[in-house]
Protein backbone atom coordinates (compact mmCIF):
# COMPACT_ATOMS: atom_id res chain seq x y z
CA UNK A 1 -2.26 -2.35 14.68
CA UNK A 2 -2.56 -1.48 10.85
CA UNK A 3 -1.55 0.77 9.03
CA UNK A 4 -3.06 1.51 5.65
CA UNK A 5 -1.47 4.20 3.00
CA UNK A 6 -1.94 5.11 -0.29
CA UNK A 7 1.04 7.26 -1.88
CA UNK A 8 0.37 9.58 -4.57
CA UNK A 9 3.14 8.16 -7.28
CA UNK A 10 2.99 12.00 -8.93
CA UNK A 11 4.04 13.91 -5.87
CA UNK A 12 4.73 11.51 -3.08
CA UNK A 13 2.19 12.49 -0.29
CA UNK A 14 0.90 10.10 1.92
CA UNK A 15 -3.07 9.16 2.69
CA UNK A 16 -2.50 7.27 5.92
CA UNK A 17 -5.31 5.61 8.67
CA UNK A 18 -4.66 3.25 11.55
CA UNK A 19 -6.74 0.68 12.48
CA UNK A 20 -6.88 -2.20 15.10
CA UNK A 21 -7.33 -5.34 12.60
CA UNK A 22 -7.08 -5.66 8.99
CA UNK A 23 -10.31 -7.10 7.95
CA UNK A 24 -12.83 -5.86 4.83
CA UNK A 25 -14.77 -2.80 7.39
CA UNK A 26 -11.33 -1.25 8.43
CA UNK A 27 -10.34 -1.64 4.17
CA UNK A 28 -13.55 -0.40 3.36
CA UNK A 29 -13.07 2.62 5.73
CA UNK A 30 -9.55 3.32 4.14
CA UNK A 31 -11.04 3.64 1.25
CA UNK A 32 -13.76 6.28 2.14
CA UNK A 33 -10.83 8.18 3.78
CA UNK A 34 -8.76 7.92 0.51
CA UNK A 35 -12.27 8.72 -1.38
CA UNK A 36 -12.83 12.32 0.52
CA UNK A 37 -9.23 13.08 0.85
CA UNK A 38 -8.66 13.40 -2.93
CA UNK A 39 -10.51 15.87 -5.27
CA UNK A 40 -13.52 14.17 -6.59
CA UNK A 41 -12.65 14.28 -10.51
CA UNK A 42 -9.23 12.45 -10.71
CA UNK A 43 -9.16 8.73 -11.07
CA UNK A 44 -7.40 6.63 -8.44
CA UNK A 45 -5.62 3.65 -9.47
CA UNK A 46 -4.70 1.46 -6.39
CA UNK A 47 -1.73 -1.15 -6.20
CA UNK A 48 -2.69 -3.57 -3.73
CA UNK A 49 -1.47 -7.22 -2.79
CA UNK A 50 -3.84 -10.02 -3.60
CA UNK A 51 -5.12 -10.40 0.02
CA UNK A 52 -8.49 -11.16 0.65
CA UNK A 53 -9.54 -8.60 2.29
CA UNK A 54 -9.53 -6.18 -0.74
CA UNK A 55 -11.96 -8.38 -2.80
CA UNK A 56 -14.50 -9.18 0.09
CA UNK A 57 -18.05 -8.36 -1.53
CA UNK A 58 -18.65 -5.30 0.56
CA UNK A 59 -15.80 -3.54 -1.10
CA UNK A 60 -16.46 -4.86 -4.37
CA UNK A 61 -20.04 -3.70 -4.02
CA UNK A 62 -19.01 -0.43 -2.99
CA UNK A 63 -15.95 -0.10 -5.73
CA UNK A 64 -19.24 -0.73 -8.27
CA UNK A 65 -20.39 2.42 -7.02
CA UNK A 66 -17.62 4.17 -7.17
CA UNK A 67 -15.97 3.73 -10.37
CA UNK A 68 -13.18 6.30 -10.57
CA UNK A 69 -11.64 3.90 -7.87
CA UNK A 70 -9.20 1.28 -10.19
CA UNK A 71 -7.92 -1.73 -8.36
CA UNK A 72 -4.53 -3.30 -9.53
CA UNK A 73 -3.81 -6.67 -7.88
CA UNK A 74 0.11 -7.20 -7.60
CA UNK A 75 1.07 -10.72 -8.11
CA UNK A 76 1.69 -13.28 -5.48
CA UNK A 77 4.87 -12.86 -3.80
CA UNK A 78 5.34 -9.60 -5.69
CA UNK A 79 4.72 -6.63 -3.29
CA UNK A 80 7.86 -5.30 -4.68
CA UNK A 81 6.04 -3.64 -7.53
CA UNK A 82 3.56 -1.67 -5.92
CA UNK A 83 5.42 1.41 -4.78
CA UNK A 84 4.33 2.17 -1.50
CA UNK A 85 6.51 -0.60 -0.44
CA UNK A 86 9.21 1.49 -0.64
CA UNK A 87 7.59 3.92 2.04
CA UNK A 88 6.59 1.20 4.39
CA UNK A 89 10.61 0.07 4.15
CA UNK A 90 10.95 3.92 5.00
CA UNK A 91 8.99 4.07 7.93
CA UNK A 92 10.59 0.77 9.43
CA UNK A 93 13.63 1.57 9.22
CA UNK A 94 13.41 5.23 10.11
CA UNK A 95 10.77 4.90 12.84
CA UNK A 96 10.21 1.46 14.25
CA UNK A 97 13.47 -0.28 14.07
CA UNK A 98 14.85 2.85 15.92
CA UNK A 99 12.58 2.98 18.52
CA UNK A 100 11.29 1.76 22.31
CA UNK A 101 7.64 2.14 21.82
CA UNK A 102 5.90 1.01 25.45
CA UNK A 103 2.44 0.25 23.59
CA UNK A 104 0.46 0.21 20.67
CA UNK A 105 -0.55 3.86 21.38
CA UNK A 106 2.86 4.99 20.88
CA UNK A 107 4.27 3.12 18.49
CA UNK A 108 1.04 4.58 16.29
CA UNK A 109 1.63 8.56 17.61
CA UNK A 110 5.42 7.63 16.31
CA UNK A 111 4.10 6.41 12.64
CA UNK A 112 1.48 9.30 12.70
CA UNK A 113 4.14 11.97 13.91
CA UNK A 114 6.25 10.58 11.09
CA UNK A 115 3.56 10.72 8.04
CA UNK A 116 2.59 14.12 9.00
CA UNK A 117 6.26 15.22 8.85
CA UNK A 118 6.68 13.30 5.66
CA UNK A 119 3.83 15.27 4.09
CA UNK A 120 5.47 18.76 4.39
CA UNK A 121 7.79 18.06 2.46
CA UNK A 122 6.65 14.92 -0.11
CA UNK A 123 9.05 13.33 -2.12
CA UNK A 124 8.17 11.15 -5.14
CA UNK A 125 9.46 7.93 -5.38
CA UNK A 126 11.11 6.97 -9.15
CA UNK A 127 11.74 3.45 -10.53
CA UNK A 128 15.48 3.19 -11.23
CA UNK A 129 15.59 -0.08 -13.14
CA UNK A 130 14.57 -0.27 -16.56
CA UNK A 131 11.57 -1.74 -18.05
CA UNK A 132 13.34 -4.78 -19.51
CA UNK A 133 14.97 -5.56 -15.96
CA UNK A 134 11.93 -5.14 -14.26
CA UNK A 135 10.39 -7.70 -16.71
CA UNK A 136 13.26 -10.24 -16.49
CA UNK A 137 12.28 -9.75 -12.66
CA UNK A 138 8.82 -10.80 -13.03
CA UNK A 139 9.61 -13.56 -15.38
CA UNK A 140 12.10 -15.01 -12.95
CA UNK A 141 9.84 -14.70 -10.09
CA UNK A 142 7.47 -16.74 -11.96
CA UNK A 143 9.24 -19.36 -13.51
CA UNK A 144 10.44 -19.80 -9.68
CA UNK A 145 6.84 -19.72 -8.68
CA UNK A 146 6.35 -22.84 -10.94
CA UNK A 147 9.20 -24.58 -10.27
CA UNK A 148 8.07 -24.66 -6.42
CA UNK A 149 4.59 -25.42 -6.98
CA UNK A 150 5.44 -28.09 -9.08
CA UNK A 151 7.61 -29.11 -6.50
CA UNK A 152 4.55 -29.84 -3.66
């Protein structure tokens, strides 16, 4: 199972869908979902992980036609910057590391219970480091980066 969310950095609400697989269709579908489930005249800017997936041709084909739809790739092996991280910790620590799920099914009402619960009440997540630190982070991460690749 996969779960696909996009958190709203302003106000903290969740757009969630589950799917079987993670390939380009079930990306592409998330992204109709997101489309209709926000009003038509803001401009969405995504966070997203460099995985394939979100630059397959179909989806850049159909991000051409829909151009209030921004696309941010984080760098590799930095997920930690794009905020909805921080939920999916959230939901694995207060969902599935606490529970016996007997299947897929349930394991997916459990996440789905959760979001909808979640969106009652939305909370905002907020940076707490500074800009600098979060820039010495990136640097770091980098330089490390390099120093491995170099390495092989």
């Amino acid at each position: 199972m996969t779960l696909f969310a996009a958190l709203s950095y302003l106000d903290g609400k969740i757009i969630s869908q589950t799917a079987q697989r993670h390939t380009h269709a079930e990306w592409l579908t998330f992204l109709k979902h997101v489309d209709r489930e926000t009003p038509q005249d803001l401009e969405l800017h995504l966070v997203i992980d460099n995985y394939a997936t979100h630059k397959h041709p179909k989806v850049l084909r159909w991000l051409r036609k829909h151009p209030r739809f921004h696309m941010h790739f984080t760098p590799t092996s930095s997920s930690w910057m794009n905020m909805v991280e921080r939920f999916f910790r959230d939901l694995s620590e207060d969902v599935v590391r606490n529970g016996s799920f007997q299947s897929v099914q349930e394991l997916s009402s459990a996440i789905l219970g959760y979001l909808a619960e979640r969106n009652l009440n939305p909370k905002a997540y907020q940076w707490k480091a500074k800009g600098a630190e979060i820039l010495a982070k990136i640097q770091r991460a980098r330089e490390k980066l390099a120093s491995i690749q170099q390495a092989t």
